[in-house]
N, C-alpha and C. Protein backbone atom coordinates (compact mmCIF):
# COMPACT_ATOMS: atom_id res chain seq x y z
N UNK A 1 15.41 -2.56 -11.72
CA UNK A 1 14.10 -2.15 -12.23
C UNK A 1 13.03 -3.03 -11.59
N UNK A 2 11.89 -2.67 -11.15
CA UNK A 2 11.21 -2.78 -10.36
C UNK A 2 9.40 -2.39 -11.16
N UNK A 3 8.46 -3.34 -11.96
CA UNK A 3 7.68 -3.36 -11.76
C UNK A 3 6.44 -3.63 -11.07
N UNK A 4 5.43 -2.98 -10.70
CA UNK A 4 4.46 -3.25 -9.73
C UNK A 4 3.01 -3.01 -10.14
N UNK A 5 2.22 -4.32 -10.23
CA UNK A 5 0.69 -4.39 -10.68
C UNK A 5 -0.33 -4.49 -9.48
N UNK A 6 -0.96 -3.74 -8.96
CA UNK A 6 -2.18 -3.59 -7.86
C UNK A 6 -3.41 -4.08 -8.27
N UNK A 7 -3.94 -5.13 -7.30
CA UNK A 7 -5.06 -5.44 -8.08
C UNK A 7 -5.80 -5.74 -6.33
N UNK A 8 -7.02 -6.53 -6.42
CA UNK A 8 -7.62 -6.16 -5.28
C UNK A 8 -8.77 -5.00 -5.04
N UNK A 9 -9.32 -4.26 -5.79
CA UNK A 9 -9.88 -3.36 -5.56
C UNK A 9 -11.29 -3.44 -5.51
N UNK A 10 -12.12 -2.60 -5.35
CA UNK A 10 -13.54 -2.73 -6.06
C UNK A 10 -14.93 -1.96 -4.97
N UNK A 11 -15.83 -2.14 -4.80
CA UNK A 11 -16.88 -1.89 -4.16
C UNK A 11 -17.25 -2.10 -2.82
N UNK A 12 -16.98 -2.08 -2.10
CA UNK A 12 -17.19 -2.47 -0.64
C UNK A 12 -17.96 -1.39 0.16
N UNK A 13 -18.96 -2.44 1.39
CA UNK A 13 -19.42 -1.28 2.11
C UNK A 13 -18.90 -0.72 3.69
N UNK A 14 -19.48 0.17 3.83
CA UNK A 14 -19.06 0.52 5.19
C UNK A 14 -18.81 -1.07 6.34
N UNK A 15 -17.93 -1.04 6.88
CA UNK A 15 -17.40 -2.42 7.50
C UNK A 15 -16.83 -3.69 7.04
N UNK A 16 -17.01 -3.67 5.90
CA UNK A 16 -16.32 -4.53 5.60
C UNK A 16 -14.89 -4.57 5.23
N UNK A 17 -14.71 -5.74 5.00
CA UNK A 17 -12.67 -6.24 4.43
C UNK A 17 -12.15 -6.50 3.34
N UNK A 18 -11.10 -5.87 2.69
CA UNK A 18 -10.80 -6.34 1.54
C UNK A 18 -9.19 -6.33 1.42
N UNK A 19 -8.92 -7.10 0.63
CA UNK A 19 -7.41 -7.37 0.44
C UNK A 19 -6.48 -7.11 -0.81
N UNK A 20 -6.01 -6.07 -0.77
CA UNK A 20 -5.31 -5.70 -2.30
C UNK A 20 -3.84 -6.45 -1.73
N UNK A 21 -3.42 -6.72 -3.12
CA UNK A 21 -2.20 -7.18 -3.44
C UNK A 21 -0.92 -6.33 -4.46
N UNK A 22 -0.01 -6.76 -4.18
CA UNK A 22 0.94 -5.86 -5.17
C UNK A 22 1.82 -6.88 -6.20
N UNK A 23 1.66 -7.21 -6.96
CA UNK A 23 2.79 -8.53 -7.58
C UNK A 23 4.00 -7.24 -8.32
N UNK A 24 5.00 -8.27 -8.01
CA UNK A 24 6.71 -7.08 -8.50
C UNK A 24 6.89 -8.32 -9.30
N UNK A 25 7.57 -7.41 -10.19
CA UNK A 25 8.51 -8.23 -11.51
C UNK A 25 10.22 -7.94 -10.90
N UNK A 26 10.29 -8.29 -11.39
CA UNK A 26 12.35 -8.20 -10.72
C UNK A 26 13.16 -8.88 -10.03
N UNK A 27 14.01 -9.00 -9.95
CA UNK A 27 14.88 -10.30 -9.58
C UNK A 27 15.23 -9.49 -8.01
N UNK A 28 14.80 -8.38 -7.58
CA UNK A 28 15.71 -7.59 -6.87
C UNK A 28 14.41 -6.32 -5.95
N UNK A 29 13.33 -7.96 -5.99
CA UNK A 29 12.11 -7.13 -4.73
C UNK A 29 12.50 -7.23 -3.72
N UNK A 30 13.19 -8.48 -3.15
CA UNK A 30 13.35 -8.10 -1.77
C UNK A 30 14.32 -7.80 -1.05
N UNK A 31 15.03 -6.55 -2.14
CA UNK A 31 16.25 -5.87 -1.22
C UNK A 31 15.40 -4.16 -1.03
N UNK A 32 14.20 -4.35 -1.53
CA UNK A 32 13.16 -2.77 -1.62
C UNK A 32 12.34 -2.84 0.02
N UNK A 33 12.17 -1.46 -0.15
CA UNK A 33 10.75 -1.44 1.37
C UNK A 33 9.83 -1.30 0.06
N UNK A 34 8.92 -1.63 0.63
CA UNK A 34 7.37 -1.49 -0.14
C UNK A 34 6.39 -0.18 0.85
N UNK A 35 5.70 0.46 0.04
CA UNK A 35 4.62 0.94 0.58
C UNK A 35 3.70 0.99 0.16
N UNK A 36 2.53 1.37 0.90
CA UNK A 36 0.64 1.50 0.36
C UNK A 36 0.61 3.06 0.32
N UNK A 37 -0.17 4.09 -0.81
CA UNK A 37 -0.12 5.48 -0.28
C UNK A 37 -1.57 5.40 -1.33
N UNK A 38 -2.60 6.13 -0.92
CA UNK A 38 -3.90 6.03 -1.56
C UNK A 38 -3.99 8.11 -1.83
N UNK A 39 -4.73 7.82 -2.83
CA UNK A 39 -5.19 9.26 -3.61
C UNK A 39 -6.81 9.43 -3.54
N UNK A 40 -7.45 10.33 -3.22
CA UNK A 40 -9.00 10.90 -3.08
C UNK A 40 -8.93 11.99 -3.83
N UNK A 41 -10.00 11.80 -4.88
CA UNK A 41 -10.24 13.33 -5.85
C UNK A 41 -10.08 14.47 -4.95
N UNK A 42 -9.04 14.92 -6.11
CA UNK A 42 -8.99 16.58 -5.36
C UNK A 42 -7.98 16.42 -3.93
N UNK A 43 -6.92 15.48 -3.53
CA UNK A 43 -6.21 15.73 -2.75
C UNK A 43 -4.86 15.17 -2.92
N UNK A 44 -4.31 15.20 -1.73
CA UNK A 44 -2.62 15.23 -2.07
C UNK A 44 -2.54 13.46 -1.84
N UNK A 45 -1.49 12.58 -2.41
CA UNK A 45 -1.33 11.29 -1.89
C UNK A 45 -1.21 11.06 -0.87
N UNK A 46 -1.59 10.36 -0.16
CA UNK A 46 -1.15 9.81 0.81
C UNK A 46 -0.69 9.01 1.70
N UNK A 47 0.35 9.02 2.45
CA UNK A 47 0.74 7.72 3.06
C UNK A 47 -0.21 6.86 3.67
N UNK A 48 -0.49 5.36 3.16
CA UNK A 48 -0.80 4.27 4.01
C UNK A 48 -0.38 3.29 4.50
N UNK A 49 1.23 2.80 4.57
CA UNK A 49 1.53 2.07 5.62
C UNK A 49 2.85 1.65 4.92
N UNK A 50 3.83 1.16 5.56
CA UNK A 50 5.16 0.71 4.71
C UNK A 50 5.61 -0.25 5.67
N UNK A 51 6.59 -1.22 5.14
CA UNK A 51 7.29 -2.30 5.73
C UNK A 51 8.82 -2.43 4.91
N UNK A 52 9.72 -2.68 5.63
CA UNK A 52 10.99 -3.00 4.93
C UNK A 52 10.91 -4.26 4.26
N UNK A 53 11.99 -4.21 3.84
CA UNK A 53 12.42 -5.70 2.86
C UNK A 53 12.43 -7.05 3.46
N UNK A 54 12.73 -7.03 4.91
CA UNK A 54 12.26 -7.79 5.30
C UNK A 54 11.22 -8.22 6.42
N UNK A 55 10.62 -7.34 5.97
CA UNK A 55 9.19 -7.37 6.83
C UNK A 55 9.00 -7.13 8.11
N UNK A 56 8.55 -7.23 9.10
CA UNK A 56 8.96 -7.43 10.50
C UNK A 56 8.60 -6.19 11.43
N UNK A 57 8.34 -5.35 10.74
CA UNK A 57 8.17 -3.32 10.93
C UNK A 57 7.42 -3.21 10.28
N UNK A 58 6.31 -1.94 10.47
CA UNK A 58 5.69 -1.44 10.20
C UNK A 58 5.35 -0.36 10.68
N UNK A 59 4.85 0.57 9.49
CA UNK A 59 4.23 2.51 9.71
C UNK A 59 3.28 2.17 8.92
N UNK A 60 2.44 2.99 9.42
CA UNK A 60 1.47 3.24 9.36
C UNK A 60 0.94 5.05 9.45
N UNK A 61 0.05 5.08 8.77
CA UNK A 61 -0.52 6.74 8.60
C UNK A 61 -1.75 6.37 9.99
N UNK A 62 -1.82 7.66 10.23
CA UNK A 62 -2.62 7.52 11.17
C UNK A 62 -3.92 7.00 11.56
N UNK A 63 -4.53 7.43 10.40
CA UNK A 63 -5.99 7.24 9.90
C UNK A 63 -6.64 5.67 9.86
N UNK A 64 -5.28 5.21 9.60
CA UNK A 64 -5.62 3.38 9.08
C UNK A 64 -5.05 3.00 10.33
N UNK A 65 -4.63 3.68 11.34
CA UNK A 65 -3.63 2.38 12.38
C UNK A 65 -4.61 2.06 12.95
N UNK A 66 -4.50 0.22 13.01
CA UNK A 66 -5.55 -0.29 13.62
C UNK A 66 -6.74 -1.01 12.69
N UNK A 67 -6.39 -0.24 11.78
CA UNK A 67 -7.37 -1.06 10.85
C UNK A 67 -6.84 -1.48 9.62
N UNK A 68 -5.95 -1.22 9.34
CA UNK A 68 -5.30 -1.96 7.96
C UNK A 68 -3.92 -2.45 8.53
N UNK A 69 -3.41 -3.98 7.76
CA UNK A 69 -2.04 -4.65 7.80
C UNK A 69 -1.21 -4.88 6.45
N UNK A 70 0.04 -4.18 6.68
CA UNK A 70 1.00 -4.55 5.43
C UNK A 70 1.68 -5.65 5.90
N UNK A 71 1.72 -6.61 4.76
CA UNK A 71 2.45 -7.47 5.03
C UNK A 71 2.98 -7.90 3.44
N UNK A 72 4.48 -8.77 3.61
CA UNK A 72 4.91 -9.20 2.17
C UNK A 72 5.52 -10.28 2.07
N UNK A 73 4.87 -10.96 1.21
CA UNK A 73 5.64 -12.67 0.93
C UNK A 73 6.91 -12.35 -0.49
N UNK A 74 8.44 -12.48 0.25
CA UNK A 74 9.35 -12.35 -0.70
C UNK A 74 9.62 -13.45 -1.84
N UNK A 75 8.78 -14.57 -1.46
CA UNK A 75 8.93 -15.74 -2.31
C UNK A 75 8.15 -15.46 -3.43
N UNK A 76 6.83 -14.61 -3.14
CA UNK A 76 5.79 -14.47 -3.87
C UNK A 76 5.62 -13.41 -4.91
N UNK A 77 7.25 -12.76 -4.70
CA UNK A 77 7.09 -11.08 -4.95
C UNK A 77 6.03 -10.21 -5.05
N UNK A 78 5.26 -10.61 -3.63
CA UNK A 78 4.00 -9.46 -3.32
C UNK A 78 3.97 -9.02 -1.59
N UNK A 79 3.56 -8.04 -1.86
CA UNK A 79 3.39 -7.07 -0.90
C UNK A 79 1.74 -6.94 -0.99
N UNK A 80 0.76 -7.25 0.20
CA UNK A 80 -0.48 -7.06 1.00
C UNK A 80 -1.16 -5.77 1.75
N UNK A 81 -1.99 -5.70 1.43
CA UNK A 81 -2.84 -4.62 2.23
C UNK A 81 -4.04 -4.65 2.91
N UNK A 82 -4.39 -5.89 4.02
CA UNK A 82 -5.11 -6.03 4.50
C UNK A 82 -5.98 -5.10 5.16
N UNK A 83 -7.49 -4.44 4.60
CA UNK A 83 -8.20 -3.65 4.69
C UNK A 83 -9.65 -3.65 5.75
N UNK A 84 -9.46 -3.83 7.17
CA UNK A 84 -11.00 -4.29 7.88
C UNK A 84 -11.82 -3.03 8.29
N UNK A 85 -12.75 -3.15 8.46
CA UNK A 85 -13.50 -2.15 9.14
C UNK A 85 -13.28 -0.90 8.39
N UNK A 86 -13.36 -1.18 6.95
CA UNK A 86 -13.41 0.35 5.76
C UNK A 86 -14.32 1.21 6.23
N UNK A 87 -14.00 2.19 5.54
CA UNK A 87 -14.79 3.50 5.88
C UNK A 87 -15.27 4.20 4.78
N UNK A 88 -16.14 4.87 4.45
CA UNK A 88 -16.17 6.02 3.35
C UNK A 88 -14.91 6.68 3.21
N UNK A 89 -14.54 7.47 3.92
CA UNK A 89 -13.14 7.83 3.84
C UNK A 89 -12.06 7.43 3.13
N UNK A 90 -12.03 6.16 3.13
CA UNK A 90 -11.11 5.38 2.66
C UNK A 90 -10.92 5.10 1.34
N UNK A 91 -12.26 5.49 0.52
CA UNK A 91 -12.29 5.53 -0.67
C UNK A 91 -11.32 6.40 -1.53
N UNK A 92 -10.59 6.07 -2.32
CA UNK A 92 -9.52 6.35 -2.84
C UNK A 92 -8.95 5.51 -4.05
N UNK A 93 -8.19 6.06 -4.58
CA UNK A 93 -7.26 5.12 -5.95
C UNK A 93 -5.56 4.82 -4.68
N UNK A 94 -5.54 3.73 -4.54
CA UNK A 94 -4.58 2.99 -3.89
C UNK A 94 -3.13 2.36 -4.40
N UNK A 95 -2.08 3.09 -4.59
CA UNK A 95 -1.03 2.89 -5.54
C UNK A 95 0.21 1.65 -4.00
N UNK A 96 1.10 0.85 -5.11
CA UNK A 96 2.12 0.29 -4.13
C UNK A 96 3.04 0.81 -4.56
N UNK A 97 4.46 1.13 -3.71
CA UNK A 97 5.87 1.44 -4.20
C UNK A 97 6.84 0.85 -3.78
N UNK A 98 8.31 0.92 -4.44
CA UNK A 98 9.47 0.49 -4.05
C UNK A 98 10.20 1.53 -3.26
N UNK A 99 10.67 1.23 -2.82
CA UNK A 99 11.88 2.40 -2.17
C UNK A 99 13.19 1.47 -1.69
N UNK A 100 14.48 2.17 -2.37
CA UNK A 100 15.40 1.26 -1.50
C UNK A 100 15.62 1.53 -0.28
N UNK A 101 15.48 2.25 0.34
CA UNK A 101 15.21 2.83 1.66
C UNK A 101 14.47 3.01 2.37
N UNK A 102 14.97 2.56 3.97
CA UNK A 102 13.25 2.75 4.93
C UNK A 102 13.47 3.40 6.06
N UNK A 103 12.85 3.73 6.44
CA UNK A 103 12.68 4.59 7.95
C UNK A 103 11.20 5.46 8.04
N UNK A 104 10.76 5.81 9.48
CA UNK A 104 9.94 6.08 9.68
C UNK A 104 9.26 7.28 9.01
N UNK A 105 10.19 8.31 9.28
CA UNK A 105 9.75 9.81 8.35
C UNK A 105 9.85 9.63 7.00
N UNK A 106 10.41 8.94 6.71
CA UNK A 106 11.43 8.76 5.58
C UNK A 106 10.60 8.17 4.78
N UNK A 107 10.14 6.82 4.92
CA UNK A 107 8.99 5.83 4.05
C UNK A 107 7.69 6.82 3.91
N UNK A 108 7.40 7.57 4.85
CA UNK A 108 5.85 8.20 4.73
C UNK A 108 5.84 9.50 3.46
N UNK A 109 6.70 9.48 2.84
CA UNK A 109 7.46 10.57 1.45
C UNK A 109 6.70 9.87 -0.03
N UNK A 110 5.51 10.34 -0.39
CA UNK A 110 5.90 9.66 -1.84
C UNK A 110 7.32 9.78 -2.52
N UNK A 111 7.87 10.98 -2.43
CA UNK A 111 8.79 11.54 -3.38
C UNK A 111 10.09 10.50 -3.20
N UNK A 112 10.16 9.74 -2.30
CA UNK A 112 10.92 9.02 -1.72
C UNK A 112 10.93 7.30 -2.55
N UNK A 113 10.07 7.02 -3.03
CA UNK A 113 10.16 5.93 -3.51
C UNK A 113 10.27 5.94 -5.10
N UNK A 114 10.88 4.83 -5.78
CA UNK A 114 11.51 5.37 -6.85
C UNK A 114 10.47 4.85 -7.86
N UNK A 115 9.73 3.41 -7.82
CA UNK A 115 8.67 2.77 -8.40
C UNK A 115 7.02 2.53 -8.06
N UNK A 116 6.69 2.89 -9.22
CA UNK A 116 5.12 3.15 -8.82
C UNK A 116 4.67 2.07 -9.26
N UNK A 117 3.00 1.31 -8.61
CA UNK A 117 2.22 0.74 -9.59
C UNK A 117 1.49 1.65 -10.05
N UNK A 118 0.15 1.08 -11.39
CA UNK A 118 -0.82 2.48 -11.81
C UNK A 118 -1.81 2.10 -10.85
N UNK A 119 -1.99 1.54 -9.72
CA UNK A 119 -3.03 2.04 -8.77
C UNK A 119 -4.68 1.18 -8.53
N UNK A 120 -4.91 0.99 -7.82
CA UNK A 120 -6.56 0.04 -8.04
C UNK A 120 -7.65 1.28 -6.85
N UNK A 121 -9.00 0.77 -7.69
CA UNK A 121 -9.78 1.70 -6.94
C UNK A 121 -10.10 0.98 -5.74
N UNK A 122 -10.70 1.74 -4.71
CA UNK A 122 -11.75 1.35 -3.51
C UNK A 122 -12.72 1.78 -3.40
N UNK A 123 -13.88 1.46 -3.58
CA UNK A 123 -14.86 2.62 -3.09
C UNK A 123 -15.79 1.96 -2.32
N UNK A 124 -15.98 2.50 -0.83
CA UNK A 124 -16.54 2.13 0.14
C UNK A 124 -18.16 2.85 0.04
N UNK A 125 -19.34 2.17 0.32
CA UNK A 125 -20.33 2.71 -0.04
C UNK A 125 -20.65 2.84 1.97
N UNK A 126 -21.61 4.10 1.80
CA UNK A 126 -22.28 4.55 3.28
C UNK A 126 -23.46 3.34 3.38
């Protein structure tokens, strides 16, 4: 069992950086991949970036490559979402997940990961 609290969120404007975090409860985070997948009123989730358990790899959705970094400290039981050069776009409710499993097609699946957090906002102003 695998809990996950997102925090990090808030107001930002066009260009700037922000850094959400994911803290896991469980004795048994870093045998999980983690991912970032963000939600915009009125659309489907979507993938934003995943890393295995032990870090080292990374996917990425298209939209963010280049401008956002996952990264995860297993000591820390958190998983990172380094956010530069935001966009309006980007504004969204931003959830983290577990998955015991990783791969490229495979991680970019919400349906695929078994633990959710409830999510932090972003909202990028023009």
């Amino acid at each position: 069992q695998v809990q996950l609290v997102e925090s990090g969120g808030g107001l930002v404007q066009t260009g700037d950086s922000l850094r959400l975090s994911c803290a896991a409860s469980g004795r048994t985070f870093s045998s999980y991949a983690m991912g970032w997948f963000r939600q915009a009123p009125g659309k489907e989730r979507e993938f934003v970036a995943a890393t295995p358990w032990s870090g080292g790899i990374t996917y990425y959705g298209d939209s963010v490559k280049g401008r956002f970094t996952i990264s995860r400290d297993n000591a820390k039981n958190t998983v990172y979402l380094q956010m530069n050069s935001v966009k309006p776009e980007d504004t969204a409710v931003y959830y983290c997940a577990a998955s015991r499993y990783f791969g490229d097609m495979y991680s970019r699946a919400p349906s695929n990961y078994e633990y959710w957090g409830q999510g932090t906002q972003v909202t990028v102003s023009s």
